[in-house]
Protein backbone atom coordinates (compact mmCIF):
# COMPACT_ATOMS: atom_id res chain seq x y z
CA UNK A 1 -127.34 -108.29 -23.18
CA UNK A 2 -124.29 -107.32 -21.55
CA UNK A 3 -121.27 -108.97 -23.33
CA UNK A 4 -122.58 -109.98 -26.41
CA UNK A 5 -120.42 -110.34 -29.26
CA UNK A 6 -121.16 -109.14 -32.86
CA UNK A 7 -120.64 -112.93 -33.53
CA UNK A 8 -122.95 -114.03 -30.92
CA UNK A 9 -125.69 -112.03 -32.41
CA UNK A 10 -125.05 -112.68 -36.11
CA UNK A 11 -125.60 -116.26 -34.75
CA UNK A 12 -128.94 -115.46 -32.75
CA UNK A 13 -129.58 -113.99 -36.45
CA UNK A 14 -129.02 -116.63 -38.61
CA UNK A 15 -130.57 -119.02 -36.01
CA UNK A 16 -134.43 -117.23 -36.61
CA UNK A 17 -134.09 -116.66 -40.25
CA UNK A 18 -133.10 -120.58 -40.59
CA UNK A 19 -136.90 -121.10 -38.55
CA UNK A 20 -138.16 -118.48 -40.46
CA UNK A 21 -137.34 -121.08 -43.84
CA UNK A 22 -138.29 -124.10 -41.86
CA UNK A 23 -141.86 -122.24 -40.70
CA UNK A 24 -142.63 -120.87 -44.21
CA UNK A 25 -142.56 -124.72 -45.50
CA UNK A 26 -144.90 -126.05 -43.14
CA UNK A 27 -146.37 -125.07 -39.95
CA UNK A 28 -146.52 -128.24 -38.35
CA UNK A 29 -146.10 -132.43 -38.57
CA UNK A 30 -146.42 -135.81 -37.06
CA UNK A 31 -144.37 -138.16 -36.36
CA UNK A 32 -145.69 -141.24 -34.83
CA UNK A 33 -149.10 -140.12 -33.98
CA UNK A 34 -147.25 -137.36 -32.08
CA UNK A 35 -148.01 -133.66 -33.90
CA UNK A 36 -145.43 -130.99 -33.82
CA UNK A 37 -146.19 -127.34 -33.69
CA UNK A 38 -142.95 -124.87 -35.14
CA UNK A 39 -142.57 -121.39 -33.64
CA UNK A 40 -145.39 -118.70 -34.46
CA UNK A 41 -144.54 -116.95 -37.54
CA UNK A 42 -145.26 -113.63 -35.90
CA UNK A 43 -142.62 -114.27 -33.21
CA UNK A 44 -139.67 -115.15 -35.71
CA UNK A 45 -139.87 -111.82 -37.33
CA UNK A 46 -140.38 -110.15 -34.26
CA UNK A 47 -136.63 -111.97 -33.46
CA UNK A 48 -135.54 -111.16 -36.92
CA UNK A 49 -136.33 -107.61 -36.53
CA UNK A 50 -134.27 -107.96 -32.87
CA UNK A 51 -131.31 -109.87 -33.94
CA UNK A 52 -131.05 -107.40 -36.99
CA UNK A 53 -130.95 -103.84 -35.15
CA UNK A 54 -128.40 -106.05 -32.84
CA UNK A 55 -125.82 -106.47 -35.64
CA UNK A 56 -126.43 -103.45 -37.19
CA UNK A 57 -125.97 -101.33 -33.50
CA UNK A 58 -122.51 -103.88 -33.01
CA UNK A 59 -121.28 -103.29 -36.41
CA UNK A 60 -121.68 -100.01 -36.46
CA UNK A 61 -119.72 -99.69 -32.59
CA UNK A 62 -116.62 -101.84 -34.03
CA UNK A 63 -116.35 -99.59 -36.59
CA UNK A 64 -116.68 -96.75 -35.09
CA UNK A 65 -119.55 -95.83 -37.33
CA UNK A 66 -122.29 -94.42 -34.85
CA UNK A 67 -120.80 -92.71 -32.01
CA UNK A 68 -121.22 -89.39 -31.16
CA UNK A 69 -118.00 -87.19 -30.91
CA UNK A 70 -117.82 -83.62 -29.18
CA UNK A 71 -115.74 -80.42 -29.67
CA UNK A 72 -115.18 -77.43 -28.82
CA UNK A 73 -114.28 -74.64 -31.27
CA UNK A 74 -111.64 -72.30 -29.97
């Protein structure tokens, strides 16, 4: 995503790991003979896995940790 902050993503982050509490309490409910289905379990970790390497790859660019520097030895 072009733009994206490191506080936009540790957002995204906590977002799915909050669903991924809510999920491992109860997969679905009712409420007034209406039933509720919460997000596939699969697909939360696959967005926890996402959101993760996301942090981690704009963490590591605002610290400078990560990027590749070049010389040339005279």
């Amino acid at each position: 995503m072009p733009g994206l902050t490191l506080e936009q993503a540790q957002a995204q982050l906590d977002l799915w790991v909050a669903a991924d509490a809510a999920v491992s309490k109860k997969q679905s409910y009712s409420i007034a003979g209406r039933s509720l289905s919460l997000a596939d379990a699969g697909t939360i970790t696959e967005k926890i896995d996402y959101w993760s390497r996301k942090v981690s790859s704009l963490s590591a660019s605002s610290t400078g940790r990560g990027r590749v520097r070049y010389g040339v030895a005279e």
